[in-house]
Protein backbone atom coordinates (compact mmCIF):
# COMPACT_ATOMS: atom_id res chain seq x y z
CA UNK A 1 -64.63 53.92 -36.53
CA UNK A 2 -62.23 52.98 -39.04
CA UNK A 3 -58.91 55.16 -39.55
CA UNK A 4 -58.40 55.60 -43.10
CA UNK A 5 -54.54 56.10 -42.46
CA UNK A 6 -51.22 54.85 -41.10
CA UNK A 7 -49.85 56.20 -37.72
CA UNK A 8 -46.50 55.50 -36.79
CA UNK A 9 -44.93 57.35 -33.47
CA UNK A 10 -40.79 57.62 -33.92
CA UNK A 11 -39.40 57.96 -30.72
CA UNK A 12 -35.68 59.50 -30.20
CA UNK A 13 -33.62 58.41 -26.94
CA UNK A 14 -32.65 60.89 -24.37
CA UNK A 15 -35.79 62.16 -23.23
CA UNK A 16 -36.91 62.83 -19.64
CA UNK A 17 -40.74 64.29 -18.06
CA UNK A 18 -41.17 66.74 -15.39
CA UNK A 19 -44.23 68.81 -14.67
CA UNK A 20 -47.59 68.74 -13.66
CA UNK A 21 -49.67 66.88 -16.19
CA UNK A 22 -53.43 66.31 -16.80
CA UNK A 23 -54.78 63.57 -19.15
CA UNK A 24 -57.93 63.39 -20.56
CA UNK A 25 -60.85 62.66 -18.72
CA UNK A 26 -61.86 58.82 -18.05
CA UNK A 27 -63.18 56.78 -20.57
CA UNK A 28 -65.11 54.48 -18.51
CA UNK A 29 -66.98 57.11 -16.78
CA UNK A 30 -67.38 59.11 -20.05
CA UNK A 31 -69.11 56.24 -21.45
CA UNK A 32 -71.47 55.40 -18.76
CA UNK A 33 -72.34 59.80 -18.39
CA UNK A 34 -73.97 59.59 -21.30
CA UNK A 35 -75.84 56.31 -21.06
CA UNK A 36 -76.89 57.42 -17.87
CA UNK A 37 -77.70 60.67 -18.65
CA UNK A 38 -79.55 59.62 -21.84
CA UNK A 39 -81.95 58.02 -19.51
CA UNK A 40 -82.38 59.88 -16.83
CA UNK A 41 -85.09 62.73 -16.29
CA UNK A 42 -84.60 65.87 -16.85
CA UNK A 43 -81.15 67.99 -18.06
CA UNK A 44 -77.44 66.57 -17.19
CA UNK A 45 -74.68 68.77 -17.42
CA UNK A 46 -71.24 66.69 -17.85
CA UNK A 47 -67.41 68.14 -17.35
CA UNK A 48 -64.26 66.59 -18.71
CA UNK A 49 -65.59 64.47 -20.87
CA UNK A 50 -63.64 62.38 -23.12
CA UNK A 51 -63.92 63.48 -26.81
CA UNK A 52 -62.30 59.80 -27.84
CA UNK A 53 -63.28 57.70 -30.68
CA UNK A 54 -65.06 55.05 -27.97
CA UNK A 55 -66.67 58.04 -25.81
CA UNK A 56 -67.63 59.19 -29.11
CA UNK A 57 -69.01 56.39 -30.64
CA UNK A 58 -71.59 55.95 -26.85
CA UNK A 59 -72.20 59.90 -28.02
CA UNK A 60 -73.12 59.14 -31.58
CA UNK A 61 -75.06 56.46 -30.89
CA UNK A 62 -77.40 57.88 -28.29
CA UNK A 63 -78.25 60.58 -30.23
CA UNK A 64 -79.03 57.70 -33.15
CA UNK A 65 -81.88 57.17 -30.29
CA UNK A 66 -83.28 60.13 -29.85
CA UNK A 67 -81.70 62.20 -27.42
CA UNK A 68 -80.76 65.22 -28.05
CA UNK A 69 -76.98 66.22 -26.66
CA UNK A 70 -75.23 69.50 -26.87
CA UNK A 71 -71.49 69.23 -27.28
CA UNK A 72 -69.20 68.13 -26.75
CA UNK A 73 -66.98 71.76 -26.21
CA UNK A 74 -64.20 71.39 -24.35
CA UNK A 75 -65.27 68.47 -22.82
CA UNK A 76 -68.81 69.94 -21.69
CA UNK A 77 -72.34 68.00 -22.39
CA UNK A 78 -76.04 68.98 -21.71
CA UNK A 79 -77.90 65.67 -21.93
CA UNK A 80 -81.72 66.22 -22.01
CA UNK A 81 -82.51 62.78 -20.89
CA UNK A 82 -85.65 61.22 -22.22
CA UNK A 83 -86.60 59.03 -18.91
CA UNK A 84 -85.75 54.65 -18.79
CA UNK A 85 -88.47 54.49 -21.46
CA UNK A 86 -87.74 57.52 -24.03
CA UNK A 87 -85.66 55.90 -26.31
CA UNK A 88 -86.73 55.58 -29.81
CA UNK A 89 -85.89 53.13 -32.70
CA UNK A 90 -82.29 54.28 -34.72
CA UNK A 91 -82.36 54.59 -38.26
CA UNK A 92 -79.94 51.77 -39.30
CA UNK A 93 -77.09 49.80 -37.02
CA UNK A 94 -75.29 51.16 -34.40
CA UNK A 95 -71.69 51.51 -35.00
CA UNK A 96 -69.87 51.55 -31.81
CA UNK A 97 -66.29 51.48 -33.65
CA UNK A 98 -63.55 49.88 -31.58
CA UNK A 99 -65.51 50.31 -28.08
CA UNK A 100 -66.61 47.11 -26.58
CA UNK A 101 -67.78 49.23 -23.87
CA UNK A 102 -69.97 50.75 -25.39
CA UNK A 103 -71.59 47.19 -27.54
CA UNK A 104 -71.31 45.52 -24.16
CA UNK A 105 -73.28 47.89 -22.19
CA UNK A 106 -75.72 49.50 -24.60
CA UNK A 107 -76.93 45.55 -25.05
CA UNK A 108 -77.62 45.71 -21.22
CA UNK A 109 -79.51 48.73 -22.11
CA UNK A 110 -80.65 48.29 -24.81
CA UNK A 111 -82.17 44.58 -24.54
CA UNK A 112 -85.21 45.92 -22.31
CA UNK A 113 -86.77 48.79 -25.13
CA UNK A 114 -89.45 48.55 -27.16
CA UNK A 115 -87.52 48.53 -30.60
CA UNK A 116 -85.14 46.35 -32.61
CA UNK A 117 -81.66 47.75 -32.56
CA UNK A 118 -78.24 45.64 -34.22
CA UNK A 119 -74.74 46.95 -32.58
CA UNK A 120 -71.98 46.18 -35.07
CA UNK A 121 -68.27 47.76 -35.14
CA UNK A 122 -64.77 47.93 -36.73
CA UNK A 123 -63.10 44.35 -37.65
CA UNK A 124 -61.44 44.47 -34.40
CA UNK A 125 -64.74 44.60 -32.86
CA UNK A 126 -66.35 42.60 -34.46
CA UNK A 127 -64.02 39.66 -33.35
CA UNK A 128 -64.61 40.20 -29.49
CA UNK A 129 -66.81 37.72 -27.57
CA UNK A 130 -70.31 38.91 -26.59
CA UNK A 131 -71.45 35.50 -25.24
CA UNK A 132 -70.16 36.60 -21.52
CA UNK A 133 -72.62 39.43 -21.66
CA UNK A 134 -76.02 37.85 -24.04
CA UNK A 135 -75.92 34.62 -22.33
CA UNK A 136 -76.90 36.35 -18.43
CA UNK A 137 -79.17 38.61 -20.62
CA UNK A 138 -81.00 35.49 -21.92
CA UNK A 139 -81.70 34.07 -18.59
CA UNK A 140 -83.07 37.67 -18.07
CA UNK A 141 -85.52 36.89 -21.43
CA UNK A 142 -83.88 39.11 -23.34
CA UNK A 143 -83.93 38.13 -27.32
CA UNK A 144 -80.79 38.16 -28.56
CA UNK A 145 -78.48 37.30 -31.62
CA UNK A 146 -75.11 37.31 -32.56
CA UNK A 147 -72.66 35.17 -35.24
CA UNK A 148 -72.07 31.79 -34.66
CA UNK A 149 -68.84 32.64 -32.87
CA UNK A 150 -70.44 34.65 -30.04
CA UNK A 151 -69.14 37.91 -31.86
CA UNK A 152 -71.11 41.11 -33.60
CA UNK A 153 -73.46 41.51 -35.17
CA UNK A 154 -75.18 42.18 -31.93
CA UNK A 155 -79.35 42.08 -32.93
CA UNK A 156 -81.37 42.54 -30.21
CA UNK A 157 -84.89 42.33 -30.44
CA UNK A 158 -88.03 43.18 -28.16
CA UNK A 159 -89.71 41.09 -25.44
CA UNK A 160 -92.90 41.66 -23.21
CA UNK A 161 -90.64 42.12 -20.16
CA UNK A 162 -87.02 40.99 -18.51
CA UNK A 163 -86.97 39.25 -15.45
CA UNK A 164 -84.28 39.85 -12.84
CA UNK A 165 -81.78 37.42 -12.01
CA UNK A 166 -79.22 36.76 -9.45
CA UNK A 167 -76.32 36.33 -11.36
CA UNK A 168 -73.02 34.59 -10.12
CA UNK A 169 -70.31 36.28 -12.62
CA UNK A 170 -67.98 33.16 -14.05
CA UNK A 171 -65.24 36.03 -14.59
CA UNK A 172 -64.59 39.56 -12.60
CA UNK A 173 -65.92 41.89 -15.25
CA UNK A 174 -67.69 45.03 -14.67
CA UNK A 175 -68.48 45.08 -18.66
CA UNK A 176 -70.65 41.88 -17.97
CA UNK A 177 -71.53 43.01 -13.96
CA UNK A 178 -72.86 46.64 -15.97
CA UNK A 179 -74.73 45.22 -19.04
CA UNK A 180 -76.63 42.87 -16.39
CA UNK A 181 -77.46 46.21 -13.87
CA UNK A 182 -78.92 47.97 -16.59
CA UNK A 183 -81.14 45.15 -18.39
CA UNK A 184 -82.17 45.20 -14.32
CA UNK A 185 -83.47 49.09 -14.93
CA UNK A 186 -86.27 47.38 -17.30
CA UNK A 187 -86.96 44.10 -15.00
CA UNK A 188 -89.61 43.27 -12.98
CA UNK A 189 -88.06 42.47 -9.51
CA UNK A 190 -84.77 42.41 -7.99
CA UNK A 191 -81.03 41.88 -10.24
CA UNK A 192 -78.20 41.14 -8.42
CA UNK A 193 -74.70 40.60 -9.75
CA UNK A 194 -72.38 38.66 -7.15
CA UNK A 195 -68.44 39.47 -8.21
CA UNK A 196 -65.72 36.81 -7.81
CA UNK A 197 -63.14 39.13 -7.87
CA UNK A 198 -63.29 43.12 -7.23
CA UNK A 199 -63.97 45.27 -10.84
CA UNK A 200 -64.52 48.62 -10.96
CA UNK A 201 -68.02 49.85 -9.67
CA UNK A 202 -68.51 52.82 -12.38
CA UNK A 203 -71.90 52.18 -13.15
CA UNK A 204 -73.29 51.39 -9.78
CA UNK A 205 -71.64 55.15 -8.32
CA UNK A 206 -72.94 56.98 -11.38
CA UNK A 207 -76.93 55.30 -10.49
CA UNK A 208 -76.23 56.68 -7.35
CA UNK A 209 -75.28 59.91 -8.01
CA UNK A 210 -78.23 60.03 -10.66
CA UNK A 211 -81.13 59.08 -7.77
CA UNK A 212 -81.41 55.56 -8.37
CA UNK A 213 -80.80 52.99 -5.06
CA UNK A 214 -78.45 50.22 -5.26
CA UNK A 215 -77.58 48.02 -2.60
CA UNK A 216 -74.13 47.16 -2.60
CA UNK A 217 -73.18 44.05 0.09
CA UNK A 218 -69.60 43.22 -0.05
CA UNK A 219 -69.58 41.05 -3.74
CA UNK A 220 -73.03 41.43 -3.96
CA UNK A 221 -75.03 44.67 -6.05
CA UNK A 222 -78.84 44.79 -6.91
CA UNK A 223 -80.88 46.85 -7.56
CA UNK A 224 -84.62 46.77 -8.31
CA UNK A 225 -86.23 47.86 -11.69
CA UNK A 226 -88.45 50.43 -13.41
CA UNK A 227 -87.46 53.14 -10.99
CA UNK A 228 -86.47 56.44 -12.35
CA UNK A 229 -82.89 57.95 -12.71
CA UNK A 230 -82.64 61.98 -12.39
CA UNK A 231 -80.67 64.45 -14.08
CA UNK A 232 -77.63 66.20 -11.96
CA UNK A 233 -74.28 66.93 -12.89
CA UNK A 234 -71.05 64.69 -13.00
CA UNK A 235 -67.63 65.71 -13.22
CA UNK A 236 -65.53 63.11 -15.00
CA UNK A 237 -62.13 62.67 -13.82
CA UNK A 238 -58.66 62.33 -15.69
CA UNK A 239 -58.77 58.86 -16.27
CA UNK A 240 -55.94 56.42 -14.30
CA UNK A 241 -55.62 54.11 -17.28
CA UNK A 242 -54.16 57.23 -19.48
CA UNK A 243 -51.89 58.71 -16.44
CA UNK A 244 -50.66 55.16 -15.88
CA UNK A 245 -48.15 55.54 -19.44
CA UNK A 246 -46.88 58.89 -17.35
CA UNK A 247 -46.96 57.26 -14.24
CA UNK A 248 -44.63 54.67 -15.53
CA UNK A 249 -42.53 57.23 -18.37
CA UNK A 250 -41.49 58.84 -14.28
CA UNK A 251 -40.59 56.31 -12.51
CA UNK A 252 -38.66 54.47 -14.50
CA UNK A 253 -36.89 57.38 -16.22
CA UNK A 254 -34.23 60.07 -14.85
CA UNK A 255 -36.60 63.19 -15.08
CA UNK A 256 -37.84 65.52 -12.26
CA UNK A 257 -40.97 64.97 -10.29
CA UNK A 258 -43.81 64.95 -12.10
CA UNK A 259 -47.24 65.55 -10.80
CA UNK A 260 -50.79 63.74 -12.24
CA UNK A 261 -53.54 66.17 -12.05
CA UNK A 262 -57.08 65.57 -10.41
CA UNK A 263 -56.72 61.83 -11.31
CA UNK A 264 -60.06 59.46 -10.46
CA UNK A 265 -58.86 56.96 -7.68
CA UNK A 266 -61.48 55.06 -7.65
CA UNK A 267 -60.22 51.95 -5.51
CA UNK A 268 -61.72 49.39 -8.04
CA UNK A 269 -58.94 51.05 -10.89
CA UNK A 270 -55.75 52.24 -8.94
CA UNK A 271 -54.10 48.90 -8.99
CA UNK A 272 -51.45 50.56 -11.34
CA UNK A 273 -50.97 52.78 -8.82
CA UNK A 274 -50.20 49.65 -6.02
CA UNK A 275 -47.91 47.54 -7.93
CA UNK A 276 -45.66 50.08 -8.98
CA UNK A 277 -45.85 50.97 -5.30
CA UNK A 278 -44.97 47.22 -5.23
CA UNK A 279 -41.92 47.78 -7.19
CA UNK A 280 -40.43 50.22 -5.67
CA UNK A 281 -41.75 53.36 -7.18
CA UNK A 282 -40.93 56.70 -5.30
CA UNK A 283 -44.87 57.45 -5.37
CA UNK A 284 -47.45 59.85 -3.32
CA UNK A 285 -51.10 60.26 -4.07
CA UNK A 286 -52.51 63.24 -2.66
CA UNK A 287 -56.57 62.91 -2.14
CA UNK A 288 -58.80 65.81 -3.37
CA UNK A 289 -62.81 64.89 -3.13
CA UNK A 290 -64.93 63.39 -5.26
CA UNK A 291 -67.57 64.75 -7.54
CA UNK A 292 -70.39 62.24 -9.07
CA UNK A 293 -69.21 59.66 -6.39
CA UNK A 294 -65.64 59.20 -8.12
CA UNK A 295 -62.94 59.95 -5.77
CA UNK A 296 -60.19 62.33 -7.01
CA UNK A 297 -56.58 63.53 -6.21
CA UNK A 298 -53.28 64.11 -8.03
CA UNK A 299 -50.32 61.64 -8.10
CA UNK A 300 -46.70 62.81 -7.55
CA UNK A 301 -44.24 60.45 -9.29
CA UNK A 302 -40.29 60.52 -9.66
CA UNK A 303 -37.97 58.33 -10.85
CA UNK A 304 -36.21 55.54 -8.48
CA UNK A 305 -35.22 51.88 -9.17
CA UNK A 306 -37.67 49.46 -9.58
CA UNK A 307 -37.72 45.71 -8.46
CA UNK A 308 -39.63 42.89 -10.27
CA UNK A 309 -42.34 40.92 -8.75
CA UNK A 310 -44.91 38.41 -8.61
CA UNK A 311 -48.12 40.38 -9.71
CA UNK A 312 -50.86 38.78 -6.87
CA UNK A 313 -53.66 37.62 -8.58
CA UNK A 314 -56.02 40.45 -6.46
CA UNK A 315 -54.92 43.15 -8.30
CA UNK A 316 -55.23 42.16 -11.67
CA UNK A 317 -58.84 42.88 -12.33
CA UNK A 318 -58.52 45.90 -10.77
CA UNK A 319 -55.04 46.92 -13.40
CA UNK A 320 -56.24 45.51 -16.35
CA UNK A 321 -56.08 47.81 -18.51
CA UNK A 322 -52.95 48.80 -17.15
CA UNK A 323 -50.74 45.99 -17.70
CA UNK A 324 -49.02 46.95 -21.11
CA UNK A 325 -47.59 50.07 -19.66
CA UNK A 326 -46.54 47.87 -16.49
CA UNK A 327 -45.10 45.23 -18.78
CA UNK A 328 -42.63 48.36 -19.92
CA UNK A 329 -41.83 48.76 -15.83
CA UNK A 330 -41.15 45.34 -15.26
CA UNK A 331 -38.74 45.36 -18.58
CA UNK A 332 -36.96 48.22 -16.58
CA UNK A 333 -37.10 46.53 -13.31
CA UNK A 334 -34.23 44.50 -12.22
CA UNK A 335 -35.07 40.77 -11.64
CA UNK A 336 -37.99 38.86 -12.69
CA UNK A 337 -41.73 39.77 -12.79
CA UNK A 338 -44.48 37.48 -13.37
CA UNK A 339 -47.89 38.22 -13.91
CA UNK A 340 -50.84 35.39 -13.96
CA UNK A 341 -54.26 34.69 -14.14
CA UNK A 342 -54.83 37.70 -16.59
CA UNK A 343 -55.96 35.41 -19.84
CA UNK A 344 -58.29 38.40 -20.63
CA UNK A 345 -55.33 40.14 -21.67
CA UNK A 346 -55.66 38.18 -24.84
CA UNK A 347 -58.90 39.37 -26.13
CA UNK A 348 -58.75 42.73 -25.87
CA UNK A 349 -58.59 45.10 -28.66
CA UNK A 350 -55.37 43.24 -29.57
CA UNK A 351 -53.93 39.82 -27.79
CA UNK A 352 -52.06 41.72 -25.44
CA UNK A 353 -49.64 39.16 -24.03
CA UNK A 354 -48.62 38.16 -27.24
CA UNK A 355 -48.14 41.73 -28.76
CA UNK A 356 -46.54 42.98 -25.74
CA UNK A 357 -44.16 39.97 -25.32
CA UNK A 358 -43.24 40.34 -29.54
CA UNK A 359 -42.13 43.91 -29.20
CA UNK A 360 -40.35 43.77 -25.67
CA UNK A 361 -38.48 40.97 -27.67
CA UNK A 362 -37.48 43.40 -30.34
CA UNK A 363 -36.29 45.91 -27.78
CA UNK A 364 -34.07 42.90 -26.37
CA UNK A 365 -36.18 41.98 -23.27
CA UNK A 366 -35.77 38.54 -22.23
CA UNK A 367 -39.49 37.57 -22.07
CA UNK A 368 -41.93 35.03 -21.74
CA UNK A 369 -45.62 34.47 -22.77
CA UNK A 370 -47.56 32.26 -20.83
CA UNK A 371 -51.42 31.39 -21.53
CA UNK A 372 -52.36 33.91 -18.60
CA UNK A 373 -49.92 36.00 -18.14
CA UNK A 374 -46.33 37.19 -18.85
CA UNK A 375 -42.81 36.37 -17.61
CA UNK A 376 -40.66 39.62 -18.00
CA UNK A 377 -36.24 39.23 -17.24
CA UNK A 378 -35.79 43.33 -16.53
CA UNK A 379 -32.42 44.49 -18.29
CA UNK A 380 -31.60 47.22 -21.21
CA UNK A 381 -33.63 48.39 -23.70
CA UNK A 382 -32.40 48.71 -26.76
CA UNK A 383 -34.23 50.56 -29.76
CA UNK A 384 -36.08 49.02 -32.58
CA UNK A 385 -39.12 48.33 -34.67
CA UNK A 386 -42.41 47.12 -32.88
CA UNK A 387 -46.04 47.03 -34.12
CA UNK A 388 -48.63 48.06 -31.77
CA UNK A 389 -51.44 46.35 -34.27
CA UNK A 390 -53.94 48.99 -34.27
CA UNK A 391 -54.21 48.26 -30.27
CA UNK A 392 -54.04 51.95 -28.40
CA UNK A 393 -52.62 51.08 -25.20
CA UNK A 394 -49.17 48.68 -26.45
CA UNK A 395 -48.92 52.04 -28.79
CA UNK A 396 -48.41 54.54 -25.97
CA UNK A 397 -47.17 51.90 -23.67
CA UNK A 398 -44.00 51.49 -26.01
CA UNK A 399 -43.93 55.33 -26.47
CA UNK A 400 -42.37 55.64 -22.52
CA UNK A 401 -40.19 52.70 -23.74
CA UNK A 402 -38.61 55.12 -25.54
CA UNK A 403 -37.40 57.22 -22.86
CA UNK A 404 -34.72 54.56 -21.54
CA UNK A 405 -34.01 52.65 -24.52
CA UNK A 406 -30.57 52.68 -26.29
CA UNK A 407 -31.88 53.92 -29.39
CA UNK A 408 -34.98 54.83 -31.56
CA UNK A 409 -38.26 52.77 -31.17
CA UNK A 410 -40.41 53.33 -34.38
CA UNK A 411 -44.28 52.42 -33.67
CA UNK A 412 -46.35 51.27 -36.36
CA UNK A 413 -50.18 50.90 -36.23
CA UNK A 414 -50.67 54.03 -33.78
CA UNK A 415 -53.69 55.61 -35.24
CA UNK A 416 -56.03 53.89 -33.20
CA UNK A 417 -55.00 55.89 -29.88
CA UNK A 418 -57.26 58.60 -30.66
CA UNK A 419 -60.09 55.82 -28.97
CA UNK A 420 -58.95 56.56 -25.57
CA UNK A 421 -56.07 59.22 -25.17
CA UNK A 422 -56.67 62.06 -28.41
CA UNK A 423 -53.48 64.49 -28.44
CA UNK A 424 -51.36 62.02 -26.47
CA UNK A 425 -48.42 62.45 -28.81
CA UNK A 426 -48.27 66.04 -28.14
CA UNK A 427 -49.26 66.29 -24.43
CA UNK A 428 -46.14 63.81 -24.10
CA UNK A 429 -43.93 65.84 -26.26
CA UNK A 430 -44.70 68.81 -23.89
CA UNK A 431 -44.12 66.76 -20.81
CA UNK A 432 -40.42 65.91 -22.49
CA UNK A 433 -40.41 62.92 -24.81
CA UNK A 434 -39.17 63.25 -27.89
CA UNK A 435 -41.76 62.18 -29.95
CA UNK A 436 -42.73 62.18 -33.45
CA UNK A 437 -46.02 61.17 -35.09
CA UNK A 438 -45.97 60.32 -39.44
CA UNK A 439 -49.52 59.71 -41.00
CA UNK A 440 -49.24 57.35 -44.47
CA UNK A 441 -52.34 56.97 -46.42
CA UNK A 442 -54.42 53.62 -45.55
C-alpha cells in the first residue's frame, strides 16, 4: 500500500507525557485473528483489532479469498470462517503492502490450497528475503517461486499434498517458525519447528485458543495436520511494540507517571520492557488476565536516569522490533550501550542499524554501526534533520527524541506509520509532545 504523499512530523522541544495511555491493539496478533479466523469453523468475533495498513492488507486479502468479514468498526470483526479447506482462488495478486507478516505467513498458508495464488507488495516489500520461509516450505513439497534474489513475487502453486517436517530453524524467527505451523495444518503427519532462540509464540496461543492441539516442549512445537480449527472469540491486546515509543518518551523524559493500558505481555515480546528495567528505568507492570491466551496488564512508567549496557544476546529476539525506540534510551543513557547479534535489524522495512545510527548522528550522538548491532556513547541531544526512510518505527522512535533534545527534530518520510500505529501523532500530542504532522504531495 503505497502512500501517495509526503509525511514529515516537526517536533518542538520542551515537551513532557503524563497520563494513562492506550495504543492500538497488536499487530502481530491482529494479523494472525484473521488468518486464523478465516479458517476456522464457524463465526469469530475479534476486539481491538488493529485497523493498520499491514492488519489491513491480512484483512483485504482474505476477503480476496472468499471469506466474508464484517468490519472493521472500532476495532470489531465477525469472521465467518470457511473451515482449513474453504478458501477459494483470488481474482488477481495479493497485495500485502509493506507487511512481511502477512507475505510470510499467508505463504505458510497458503502453499497447502488447491489454487494458484502470487503475493507481491510495495518496493519496500518487494526487496525482503522470502528464501528463510520457501526453502522449509519446499522440503514440505510445497511449489514455490520467487525472483532470483529470494524476494517477491511470491507464486505459489498447488501440489497433491505437503509433508510434515521437523524443522531445525537456522535463525529465531517466529515469521519462519509460523509460515512452517500452518503449511503443517495441510500436511499429512506431524510438523515440528525446534527454536534456537525464544520468538514470540503468537500463532501457536491463537491455535489453541481456536481448538486446535499443539504440543509445545521447551524449543520444540508440532502439531499434526488436517485437524479442524473452531470459531471463538479473541481479544487483541494493545500491542508492546507501539507502547514501547511511550514507554521510552517516560522514562527518559521529566514528565509525570504515565500509565500503559491493558498492554499484551506476552513473555516472548516484553524484552523492551526488561532492558529498560536493565537500565535503570523506574518501571512496574501490573498483571491483568489474559483473553485468547495473550496475557495482559498495564505498565506504569516515570522518568529516572538511565545507565547504558551491554544488550545480552537472549533478549534480542524477543525486543526486536523494539530496538529503534531503545536506541533513543541508550542515546539518553549515560555511558556506553552495545547491542549485538541483531543483523536482522538490517532487513527490515528499512536497514535499521544504519538509519538509526545516521540520524542519532545528526542529533549529535556519538555512535557506532557495527554489522550486528549498534554502539551508542549516551550524551545531549541536540535538534536536527533526520529521515526515517519510509520505515514506521525510526519515525516514531525519533518522535520521543524530541522530548529531550536541545532543539527541533524535523522527520521526513513519516507516512508509512499508519502500517502499525494509525493516529500516533495525535494520541502523542494528547499525551504531551509537541508534535506536528505536514503532508506534501508524492
Amino acid at each position: 500500500m503505497s502512500h501517495a504523499n509526503q509525511r514529515r512530523f516537526i517536533i518542538e522541544p520542551g515537551g513532557s507525557l503524563s497520563g494513562d495511555i492506550r495504543v492500538p491493539g497488536d499487530k502481530s496478533v491482529s494479523h494472525r485473528a484473521v488468518m486464523l479466523g478465516s479458517v476456522a469453523e464457524g463465526v469469530t468475533r475479534v476486539r481491538g483489532f488493529l485497523e493498520g495498513d499491514d492488519a489491513m492488507a491480512t484483512l483485504a486479502a482474505m476477503r480476496a479469498l472468499g471469506v466474508r468479514i464484517d468490519g472493521p468498526e472500532a476495532g470489531a470483526l465477525t469472521i465467518h470462517g470457511v473451515g482449513l479447506h474453504g478458501l477459494s482462488a483470488p481474482d488477481e495478486p495479493l497485495d500485502l503492502g509493506n507487511s512481511g507478516t502477512s507475505m510470510r505467513l499467508l505463504t505458510g498458508l497458503l502453499c497447502g490450497q488447491r489454487f494458484a495464488t502470487t503475493l507481491i507488495g510495495d518496493q519496500s516489500l518487494m526487496t525482503r528475503p522470502m528464501r528463510r520461509v520457501t526453502e522449509p516450505l519446499g522440503q514440505m513439497g510445497a511449489d514455490i517461486v520467487t525472483s532470483d534474489k529470494g524476494t517477491a513475487p511470491v507464486g505459489i502453486q498447488p501440489v497433491t499434498s505437503l509433508m510434515g517436517i521437523d524443522y531445525p530453524l537456522p535463525m529465531a524467527s517466529a515469521q519462519v517458525k509460523s509460515a512452517v505451523l500452518l503449511a503443517g495444518l495441510y500436511a499429512r503427519g506431524e510438523t515440528a519447528v525446534t527454536e534456537p532462540g525464544i520468538t514470540r509464540d503468537h500463532t501457536e496461543r491463537m491455535l489453541q485458543a481456536l481448538g486446535y492441539p499443539v504440543e509445545v516442549d521447551g524449543p520444540r512445537v508440532a502439531l499434526t495436520g488436517h485437524g479442524r480449527l473452531t470459531g471463538g472469540s479473541i481479544q487483541v491486546p494493545a500491542d508492546i511494540s507501539s507502547a514501547a515509543f511511550f514507554l521510552v518518551g517516560a522514562a527518559i523524559g521529566a514528565g509525570e507517571a504515565v500509565t500503559l493500558l491493558d498492554v499484551g505481555l506476552n513473555p516472548t515480546r516484553t524484552g523492551v520492557v526488561e532492558i529498560l528495567k536493565r537500565m535503570g528505568a523506574d518501571l512496574e507492570v501490573i498483571a491483568k488476565g489474559d483473553g485468547a491466551g495473550e496475557p495482559v496488564g498495564d505498565i506504569r512508567i516515570q522518568a529516572a536516569s538511565l545507565e547504558g549496557i551491554e544488550i545480552p544476546p537472549s533478549l534480542v529476539p524477543v525486543a526486536i522490533d523494539e530496538f529503534p525506540a531503545l536506541f533513543i534510551a541508550a542515546a539518553c543513557a549515560r555511558g556506553e550501550t552495545l547491542l549485538r547479534g541483531a543483523e536482522e535489524l538490517r532487513v527490515k522495512e528499512s536497514d535499521r542499524i544504519a538509519v538509526m545510527a545516521t540520524g542519532l548522528e545528526r542529533l549529535g550522538v556519538q555512535v557506532e554501526a557495527l554489522p550486528d548491532g549498534i554502539r551508542i556513547v549516551g550524551g545531549r541531544l541536540g535538534g536536527g534533520h533526520v529521515q526515517a526512510k519510509g520505515d514506521h518505527r525510526v519515525a516514531m522512535a525519533f518522535a520521543m527524541a524530541g522530548l529531550v533534545a536541545d532543539g527541533p527534530i524535523v522527520i521526513d518520510g513519516c507516512a508509512e506509520v499508519d502500517t502499525s500505529f494509525p493516529g500516533f501523532a495525535g494520541l502523542a500530542r494528547s499525551a504531551g509532545l509537541p508534535i506536528a504532522v505536514e503532508e506534501q504531495a508524492g
